[in-house]
C-alpha atoms as a PDB file:
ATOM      1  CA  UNK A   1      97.388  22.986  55.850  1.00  0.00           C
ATOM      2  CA  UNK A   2      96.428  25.481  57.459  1.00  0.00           C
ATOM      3  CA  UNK A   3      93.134  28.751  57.234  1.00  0.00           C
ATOM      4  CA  UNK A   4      95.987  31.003  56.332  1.00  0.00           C
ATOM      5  CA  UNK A   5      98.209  29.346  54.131  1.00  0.00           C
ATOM      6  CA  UNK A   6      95.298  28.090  52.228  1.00  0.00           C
ATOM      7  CA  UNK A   7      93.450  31.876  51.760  1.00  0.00           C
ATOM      8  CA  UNK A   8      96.939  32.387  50.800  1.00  0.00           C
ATOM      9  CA  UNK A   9      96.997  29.696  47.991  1.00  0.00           C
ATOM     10  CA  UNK A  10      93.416  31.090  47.049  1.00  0.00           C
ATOM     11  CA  UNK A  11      94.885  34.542  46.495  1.00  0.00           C
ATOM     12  CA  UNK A  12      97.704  33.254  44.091  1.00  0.00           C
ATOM     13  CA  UNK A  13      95.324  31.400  42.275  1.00  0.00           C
ATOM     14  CA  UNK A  14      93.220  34.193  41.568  1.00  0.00           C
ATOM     15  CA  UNK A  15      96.169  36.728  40.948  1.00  0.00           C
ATOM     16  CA  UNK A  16      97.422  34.310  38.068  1.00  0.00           C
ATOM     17  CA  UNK A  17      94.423  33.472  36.511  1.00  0.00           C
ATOM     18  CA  UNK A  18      93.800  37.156  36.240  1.00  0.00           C
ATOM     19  CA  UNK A  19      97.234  37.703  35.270  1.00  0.00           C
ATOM     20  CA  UNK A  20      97.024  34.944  32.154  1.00  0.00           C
ATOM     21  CA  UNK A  21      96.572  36.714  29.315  1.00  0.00           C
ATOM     22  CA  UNK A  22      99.281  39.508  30.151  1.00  0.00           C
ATOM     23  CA  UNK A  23     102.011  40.191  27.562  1.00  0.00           C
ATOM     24  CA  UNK A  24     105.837  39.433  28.206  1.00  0.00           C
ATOM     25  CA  UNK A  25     107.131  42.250  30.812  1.00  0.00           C
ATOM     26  CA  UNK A  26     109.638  44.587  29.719  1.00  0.00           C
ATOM     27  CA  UNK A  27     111.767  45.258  32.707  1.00  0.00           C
ATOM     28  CA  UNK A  28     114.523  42.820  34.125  1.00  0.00           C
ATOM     29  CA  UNK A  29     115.957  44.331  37.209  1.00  0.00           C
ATOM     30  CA  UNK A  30     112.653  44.662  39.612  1.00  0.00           C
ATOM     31  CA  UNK A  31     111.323  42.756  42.362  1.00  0.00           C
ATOM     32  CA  UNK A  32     109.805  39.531  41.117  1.00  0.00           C
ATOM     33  CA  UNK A  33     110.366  39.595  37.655  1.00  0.00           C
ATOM     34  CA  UNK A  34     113.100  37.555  37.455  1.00  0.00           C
ATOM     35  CA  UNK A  35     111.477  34.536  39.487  1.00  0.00           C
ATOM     36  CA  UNK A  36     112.842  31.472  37.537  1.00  0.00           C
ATOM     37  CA  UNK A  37     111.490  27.819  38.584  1.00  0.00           C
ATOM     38  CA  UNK A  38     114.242  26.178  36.732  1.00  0.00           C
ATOM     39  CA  UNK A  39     117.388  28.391  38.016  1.00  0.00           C
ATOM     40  CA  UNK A  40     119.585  25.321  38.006  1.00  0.00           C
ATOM     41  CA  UNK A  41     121.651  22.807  40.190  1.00  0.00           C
ATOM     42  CA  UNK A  42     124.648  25.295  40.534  1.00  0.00           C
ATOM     43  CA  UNK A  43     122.083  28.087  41.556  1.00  0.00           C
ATOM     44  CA  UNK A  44     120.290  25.885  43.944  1.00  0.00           C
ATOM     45  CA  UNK A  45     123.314  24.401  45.743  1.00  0.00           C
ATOM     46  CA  UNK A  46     125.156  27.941  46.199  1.00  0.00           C
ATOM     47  CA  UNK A  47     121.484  29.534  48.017  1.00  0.00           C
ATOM     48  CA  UNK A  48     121.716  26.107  49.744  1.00  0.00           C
ATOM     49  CA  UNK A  49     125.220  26.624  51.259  1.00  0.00           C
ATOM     50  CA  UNK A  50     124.231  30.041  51.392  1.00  0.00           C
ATOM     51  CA  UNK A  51     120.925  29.819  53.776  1.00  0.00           C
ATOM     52  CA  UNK A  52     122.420  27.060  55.603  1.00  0.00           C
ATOM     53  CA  UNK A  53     125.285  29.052  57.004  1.00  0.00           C
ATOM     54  CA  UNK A  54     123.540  32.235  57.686  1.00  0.00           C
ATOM     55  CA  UNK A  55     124.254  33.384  61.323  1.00  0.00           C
ATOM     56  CA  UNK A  56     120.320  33.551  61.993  1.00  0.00           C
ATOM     57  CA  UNK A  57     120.083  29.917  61.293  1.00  0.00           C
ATOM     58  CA  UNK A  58     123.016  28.186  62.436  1.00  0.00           C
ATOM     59  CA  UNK A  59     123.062  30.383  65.773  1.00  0.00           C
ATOM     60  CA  UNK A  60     119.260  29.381  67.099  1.00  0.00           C
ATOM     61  CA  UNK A  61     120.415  25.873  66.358  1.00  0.00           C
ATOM     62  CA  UNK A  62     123.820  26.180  68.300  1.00  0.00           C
ATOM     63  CA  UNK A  63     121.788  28.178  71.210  1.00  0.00           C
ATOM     64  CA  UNK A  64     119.108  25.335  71.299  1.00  0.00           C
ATOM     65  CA  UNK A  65     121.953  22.470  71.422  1.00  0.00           C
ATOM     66  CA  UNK A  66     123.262  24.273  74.223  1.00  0.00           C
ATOM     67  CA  UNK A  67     120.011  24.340  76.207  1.00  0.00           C
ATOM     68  CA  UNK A  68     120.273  20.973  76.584  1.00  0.00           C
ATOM     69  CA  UNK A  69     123.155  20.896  79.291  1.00  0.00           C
ATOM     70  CA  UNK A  70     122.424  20.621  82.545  1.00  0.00           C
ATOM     71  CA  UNK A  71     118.898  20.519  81.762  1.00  0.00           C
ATOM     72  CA  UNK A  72     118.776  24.368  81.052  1.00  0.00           C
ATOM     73  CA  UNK A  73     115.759  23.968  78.272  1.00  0.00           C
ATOM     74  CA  UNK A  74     113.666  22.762  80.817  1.00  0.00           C
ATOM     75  CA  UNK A  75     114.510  24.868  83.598  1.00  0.00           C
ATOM     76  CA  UNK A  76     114.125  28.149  81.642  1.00  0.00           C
ATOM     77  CA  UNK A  77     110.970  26.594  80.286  1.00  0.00           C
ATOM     78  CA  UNK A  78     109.703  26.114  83.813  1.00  0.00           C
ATOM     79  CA  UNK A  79     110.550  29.624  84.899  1.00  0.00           C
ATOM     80  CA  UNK A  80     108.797  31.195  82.043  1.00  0.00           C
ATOM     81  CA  UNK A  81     105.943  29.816  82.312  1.00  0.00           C
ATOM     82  CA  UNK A  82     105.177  30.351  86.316  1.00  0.00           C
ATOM     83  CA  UNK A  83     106.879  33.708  86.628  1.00  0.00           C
ATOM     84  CA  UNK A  84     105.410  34.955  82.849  1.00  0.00           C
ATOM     85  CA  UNK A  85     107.672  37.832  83.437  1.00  0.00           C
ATOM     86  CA  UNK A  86     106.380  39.808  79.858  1.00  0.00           C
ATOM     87  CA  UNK A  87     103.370  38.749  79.477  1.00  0.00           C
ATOM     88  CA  UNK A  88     101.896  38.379  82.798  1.00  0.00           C
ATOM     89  CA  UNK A  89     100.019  35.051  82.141  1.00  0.00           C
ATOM     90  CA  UNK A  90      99.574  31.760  80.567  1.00  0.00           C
ATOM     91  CA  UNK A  91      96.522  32.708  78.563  1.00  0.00           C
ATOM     92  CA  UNK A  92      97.918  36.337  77.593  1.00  0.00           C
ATOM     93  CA  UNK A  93     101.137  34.892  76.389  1.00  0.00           C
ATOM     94  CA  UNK A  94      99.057  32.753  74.168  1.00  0.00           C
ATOM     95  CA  UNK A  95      96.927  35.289  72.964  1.00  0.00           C
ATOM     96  CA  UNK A  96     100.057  37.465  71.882  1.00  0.00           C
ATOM     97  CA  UNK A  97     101.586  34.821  70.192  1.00  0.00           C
ATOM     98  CA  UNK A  98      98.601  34.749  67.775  1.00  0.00           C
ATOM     99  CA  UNK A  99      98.971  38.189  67.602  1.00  0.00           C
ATOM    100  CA  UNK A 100     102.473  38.173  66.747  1.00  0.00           C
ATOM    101  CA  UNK A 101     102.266  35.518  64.237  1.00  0.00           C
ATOM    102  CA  UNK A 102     100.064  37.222  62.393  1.00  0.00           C
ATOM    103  CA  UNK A 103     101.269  41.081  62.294  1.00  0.00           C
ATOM    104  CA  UNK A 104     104.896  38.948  61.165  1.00  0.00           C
ATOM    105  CA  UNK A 105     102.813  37.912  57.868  1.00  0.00           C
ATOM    106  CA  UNK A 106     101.220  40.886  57.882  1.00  0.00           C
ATOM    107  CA  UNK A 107     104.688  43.020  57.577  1.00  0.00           C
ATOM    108  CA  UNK A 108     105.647  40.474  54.762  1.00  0.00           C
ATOM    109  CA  UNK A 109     102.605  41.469  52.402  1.00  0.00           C
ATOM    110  CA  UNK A 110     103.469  45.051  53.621  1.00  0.00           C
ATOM    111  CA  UNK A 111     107.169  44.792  52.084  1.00  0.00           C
ATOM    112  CA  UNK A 112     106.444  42.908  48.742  1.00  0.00           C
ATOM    113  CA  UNK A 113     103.783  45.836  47.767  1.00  0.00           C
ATOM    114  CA  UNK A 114     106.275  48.133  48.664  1.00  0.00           C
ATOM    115  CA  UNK A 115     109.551  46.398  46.717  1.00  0.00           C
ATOM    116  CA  UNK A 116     110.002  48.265  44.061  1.00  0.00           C
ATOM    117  CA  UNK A 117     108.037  46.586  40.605  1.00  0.00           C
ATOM    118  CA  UNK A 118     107.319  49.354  38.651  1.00  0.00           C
ATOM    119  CA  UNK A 119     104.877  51.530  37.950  1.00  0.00           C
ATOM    120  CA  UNK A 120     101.426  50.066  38.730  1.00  0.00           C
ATOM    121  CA  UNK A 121      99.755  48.205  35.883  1.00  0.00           C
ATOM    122  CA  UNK A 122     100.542  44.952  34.024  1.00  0.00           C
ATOM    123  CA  UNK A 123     104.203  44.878  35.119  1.00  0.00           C
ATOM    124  CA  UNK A 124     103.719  46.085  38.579  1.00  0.00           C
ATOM    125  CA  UNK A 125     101.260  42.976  39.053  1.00  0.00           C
ATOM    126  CA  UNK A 126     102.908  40.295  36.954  1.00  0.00           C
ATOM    127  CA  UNK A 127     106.167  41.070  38.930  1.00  0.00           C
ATOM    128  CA  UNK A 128     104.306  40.971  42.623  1.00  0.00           C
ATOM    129  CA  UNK A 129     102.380  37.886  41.489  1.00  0.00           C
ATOM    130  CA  UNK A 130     105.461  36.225  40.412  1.00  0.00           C
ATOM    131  CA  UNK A 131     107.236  37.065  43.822  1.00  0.00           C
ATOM    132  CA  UNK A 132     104.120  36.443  45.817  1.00  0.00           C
ATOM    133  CA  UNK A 133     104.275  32.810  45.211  1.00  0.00           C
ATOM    134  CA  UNK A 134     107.948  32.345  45.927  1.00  0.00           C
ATOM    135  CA  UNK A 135     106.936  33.958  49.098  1.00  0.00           C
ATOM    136  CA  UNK A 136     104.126  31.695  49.385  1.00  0.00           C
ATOM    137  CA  UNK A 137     106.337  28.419  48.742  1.00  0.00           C
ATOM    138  CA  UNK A 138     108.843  29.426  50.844  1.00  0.00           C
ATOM    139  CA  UNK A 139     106.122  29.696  54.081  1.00  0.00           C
ATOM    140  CA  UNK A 140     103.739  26.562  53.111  1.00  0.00           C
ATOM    141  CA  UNK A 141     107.819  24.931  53.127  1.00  0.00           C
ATOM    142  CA  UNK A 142     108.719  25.742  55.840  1.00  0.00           C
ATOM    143  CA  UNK A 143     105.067  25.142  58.028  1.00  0.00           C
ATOM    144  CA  UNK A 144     104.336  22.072  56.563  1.00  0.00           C
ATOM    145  CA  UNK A 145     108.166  20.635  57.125  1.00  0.00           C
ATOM    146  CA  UNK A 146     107.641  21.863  60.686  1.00  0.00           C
ATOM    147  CA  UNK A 147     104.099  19.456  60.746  1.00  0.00           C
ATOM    148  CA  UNK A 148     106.186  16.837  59.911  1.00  0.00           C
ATOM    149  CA  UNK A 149     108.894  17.163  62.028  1.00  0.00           C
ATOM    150  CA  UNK A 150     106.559  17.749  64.992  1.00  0.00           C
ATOM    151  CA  UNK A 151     104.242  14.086  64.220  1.00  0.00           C
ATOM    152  CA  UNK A 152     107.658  12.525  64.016  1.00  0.00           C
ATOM    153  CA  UNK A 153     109.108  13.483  67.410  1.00  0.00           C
ATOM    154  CA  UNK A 154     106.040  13.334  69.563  1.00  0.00           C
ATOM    155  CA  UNK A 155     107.466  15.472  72.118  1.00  0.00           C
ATOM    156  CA  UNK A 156     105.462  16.666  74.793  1.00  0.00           C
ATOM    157  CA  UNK A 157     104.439  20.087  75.432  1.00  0.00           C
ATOM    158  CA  UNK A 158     105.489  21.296  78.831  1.00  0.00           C
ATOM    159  CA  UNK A 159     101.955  22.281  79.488  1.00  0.00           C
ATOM    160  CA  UNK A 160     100.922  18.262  78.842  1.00  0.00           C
ATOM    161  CA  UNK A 161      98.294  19.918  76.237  1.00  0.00           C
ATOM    162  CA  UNK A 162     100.030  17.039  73.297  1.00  0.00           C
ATOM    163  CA  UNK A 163     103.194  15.577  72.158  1.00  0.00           C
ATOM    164  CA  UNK A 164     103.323  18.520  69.349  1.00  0.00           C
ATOM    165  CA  UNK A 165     106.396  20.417  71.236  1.00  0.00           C
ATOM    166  CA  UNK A 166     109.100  20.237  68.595  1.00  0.00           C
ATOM    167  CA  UNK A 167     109.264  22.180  66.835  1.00  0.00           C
ATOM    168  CA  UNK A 168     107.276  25.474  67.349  1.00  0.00           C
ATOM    169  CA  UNK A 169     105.263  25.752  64.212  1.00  0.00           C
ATOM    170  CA  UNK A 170     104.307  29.443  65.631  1.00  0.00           C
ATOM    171  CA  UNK A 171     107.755  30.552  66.023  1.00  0.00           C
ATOM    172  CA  UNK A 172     108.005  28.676  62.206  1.00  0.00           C
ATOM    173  CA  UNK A 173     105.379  31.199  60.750  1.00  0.00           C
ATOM    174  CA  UNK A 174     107.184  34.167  62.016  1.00  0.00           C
ATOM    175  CA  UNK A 175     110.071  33.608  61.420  1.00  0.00           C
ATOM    176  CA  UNK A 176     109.675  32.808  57.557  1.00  0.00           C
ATOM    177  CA  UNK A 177     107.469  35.832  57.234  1.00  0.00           C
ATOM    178  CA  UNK A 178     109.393  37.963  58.609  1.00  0.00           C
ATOM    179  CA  UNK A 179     112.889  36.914  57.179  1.00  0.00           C
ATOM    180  CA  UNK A 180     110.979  37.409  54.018  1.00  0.00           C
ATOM    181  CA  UNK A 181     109.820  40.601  54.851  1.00  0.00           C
ATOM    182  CA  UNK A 182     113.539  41.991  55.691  1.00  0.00           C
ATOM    183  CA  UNK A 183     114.398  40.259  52.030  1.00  0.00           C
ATOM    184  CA  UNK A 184     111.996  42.240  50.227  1.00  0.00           C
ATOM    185  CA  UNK A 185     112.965  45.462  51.957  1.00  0.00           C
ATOM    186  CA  UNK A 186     116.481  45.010  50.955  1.00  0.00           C
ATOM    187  CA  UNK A 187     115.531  45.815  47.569  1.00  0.00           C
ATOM    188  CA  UNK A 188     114.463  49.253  48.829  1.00  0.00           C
ATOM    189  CA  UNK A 189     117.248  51.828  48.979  1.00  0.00           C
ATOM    190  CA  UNK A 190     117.097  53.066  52.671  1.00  0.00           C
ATOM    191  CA  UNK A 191     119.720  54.762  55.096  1.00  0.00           C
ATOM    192  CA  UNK A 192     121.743  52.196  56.894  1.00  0.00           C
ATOM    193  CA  UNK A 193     119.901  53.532  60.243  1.00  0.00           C
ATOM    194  CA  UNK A 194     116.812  53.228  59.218  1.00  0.00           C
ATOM    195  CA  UNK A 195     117.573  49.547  57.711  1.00  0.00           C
ATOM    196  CA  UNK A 196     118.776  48.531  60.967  1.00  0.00           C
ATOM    197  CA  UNK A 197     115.643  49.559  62.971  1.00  0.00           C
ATOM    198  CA  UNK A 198     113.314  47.683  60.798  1.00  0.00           C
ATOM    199  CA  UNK A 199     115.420  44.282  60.599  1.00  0.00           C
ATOM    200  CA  UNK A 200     115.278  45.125  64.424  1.00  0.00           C
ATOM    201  CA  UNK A 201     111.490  45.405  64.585  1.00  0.00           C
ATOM    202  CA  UNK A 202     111.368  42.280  62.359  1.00  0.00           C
ATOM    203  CA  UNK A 203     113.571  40.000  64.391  1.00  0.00           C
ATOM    204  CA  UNK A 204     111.680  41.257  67.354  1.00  0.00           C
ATOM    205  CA  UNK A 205     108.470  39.960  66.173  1.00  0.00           C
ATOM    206  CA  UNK A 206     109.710  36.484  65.868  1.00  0.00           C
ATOM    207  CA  UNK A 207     111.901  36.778  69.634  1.00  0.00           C
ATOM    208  CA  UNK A 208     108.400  37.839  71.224  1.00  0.00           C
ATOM    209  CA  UNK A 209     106.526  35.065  69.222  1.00  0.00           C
ATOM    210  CA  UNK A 210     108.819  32.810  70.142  1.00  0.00           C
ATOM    211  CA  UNK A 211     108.775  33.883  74.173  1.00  0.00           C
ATOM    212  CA  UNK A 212     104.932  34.171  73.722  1.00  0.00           C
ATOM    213  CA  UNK A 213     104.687  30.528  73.437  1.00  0.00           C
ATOM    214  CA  UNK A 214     107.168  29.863  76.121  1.00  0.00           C
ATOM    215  CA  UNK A 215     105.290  31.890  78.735  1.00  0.00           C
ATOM    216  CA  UNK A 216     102.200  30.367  77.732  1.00  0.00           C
ATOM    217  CA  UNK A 217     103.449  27.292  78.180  1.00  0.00           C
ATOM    218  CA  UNK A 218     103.210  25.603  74.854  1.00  0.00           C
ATOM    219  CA  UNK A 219     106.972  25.308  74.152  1.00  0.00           C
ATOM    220  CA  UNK A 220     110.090  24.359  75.596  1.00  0.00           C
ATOM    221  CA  UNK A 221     113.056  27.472  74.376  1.00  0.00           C
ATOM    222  CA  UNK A 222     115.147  24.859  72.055  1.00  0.00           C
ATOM    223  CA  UNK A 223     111.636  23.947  69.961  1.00  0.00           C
ATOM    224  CA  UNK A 224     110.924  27.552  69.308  1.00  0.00           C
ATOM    225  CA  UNK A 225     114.491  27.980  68.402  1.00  0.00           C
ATOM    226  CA  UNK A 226     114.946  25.156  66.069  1.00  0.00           C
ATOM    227  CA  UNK A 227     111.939  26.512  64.667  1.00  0.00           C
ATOM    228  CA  UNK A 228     113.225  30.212  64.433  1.00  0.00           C
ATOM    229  CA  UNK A 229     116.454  28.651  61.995  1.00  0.00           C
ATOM    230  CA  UNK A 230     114.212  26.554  60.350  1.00  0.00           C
ATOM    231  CA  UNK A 231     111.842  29.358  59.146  1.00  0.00           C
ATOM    232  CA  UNK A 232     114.818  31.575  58.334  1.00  0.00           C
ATOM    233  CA  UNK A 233     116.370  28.803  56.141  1.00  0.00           C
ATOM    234  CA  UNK A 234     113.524  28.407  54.008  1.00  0.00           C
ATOM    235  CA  UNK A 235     113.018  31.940  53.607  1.00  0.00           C
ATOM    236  CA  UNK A 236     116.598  33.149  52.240  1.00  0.00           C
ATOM    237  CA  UNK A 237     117.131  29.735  50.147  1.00  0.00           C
ATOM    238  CA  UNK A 238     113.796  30.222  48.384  1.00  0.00           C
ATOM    239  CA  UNK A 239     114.555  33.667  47.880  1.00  0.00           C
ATOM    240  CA  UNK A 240     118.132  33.610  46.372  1.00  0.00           C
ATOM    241  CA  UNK A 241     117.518  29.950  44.192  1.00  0.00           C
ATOM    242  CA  UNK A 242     114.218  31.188  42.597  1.00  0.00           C
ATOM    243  CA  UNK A 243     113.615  35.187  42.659  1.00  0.00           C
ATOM    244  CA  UNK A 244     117.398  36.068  41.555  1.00  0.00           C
ATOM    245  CA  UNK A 245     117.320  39.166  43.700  1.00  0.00           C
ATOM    246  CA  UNK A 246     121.003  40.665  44.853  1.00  0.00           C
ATOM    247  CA  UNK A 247     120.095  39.581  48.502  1.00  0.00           C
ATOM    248  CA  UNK A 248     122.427  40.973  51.760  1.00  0.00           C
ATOM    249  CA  UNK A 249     124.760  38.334  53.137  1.00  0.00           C
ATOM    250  CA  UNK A 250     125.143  38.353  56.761  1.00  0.00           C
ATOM    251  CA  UNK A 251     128.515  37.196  58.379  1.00  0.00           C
ATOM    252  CA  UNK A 252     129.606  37.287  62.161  1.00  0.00           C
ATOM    253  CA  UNK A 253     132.839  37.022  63.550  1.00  0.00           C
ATOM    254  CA  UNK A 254     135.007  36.695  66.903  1.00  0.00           C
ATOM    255  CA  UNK A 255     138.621  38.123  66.762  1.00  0.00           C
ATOM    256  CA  UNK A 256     140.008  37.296  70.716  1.00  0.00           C
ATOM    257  CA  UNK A 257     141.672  39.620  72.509  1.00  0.00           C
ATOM    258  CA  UNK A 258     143.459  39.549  75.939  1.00  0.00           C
ATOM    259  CA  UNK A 259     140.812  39.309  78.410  1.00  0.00           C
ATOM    260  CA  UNK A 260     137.820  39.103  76.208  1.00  0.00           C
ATOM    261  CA  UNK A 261     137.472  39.580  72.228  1.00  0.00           C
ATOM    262  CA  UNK A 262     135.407  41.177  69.633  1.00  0.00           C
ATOM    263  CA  UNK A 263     132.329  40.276  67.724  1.00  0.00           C
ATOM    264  CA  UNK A 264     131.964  41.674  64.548  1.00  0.00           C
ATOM    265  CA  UNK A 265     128.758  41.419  62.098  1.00  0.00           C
ATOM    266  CA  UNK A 266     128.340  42.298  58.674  1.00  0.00           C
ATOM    267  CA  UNK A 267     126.230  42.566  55.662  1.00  0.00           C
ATOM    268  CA  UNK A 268     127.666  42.516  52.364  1.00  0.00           C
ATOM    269  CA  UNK A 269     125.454  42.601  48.558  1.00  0.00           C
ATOM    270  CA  UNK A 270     126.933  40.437  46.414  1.00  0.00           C
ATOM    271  CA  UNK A 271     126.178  40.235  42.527  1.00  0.00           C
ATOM    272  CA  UNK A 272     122.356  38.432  41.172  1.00  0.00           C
ATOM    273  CA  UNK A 273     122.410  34.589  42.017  1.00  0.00           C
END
């Protein structure tokens, strides 16, 4: 595991042992007070179904199946890492991709403090403690399924550097955090504009995390997509089977049309899962 996710474990263990001799909390609509861990089979299967055919995790997996004709994950690879057309070089692209990683976790503890809990005091702090650690289960899921994966491919990193390509555990964190991050903010009543700029920003972190380790050479496109859906997957299943939040449901669709078609996207709020 991981410097981070362990500080991370350290902070929830200090947050509930502070936390254990708090009284019941009164409120039952606000962010992390209704975190269940029992929320049942039907609860868990419908955020399973739910996650699993989410746009932002199906489509990285379609894209990375389709890098794989006519070589095009390797090629692309191989361009980004000799031209390093963003970040100008091997070593800077690695350096952002640190970077990047870390402001994604850093915008998830920004959005659970702001997700509305209350006012500040016992409830404010059993509710953020409560949804802390589904955040935290939900990212130590995801990174350490992404260690696992990676020790059982063994592929190699196009840089030779180890056989730790697939999939990118980098692209992993972000992803996660930042999926979470949009999650938590959808609790927050905001214009539609504004909402729309910051799920931007969001998915932007983990698209330049992602390219970061491209250009620098540590990952081949399809491993940093696989691990894009596989971060976003743990992320909105852990979210609607244990915090029973009314989370946004994002659909796409093609209607054709004579000589091209139309793509359509939407995001619906259903009722509490």
């Amino acid at each position: 595991m991981s410097t981070l996710l362990r500080a991370r474990w350290l902070m929830a263990a200090l947050v509930l042992l502070a936390l254990a001799g708090c009284a019941a909390l009164p409120y039952a609509h606000q962010w992390g007070h209704n975190v269940t861990v029992t929320p049942g089979w039907a609860r868990v299967r419908r955020a399973a179904y739910a996650a699993a055919t989410d746009p932002w995790v199906w489509g990285p997996l379609a894209a990375a199946g389709a890098l794989q004709v006519d070589n095009l994950d390797h090629r692309l690879s191989h361009w980004g890492r000799t031209h390093t057309p963003i970040f100008g070089s091997n070593a800077n692209a690695t350096r952002w991709s640190y970077r990047l990683r870390s402001a994604s976790v850093g915008m998830d503890i920004a959005a659970l403090l702001f997700a509305p809990s209350g006012r500040f005091g016992a409830t404010w702090l059993g509710d953020k403690a409560k949804g802390y650690l589904v955040n935290l289960v939900a990212a130590t899921t995801a990174i350490e399924t992404n260690s696992l994966i990676s020790r059982a491919v063994r592929r190699e990193r196009p840089n030779r550097a180890n056989d730790h390509s697939f999939p990118s555990n980098h692209t992993t964190t972000s992803a996660v955090y930042t999926r979470l991050a949009m999650l938590n903010l959808a609790q927050i009543p905001m214009r539609p504009g504004v909402r729309i700029a910051l799920d931007a920003g969001l998915h932007g972190l983990t698209f330049a995390t992602a390219w970061a380790r491209v250009e620098g050479g540590w990952h081949y496109p399809s491993d940093t997509l696989f691990g894009m859906a596989l971060g976003d997957f743990c992320a909105d299943f852990f979210t609607r089977a244990f915090m029973g939040l009314n989370t946004p449901r994002r659909m796409i669709g093609f209607s054709p049309l004579p000589g091209g078609g139309v793509l359509t996207v939407a995001m619906t709020f259903g009722g509490r899962h």
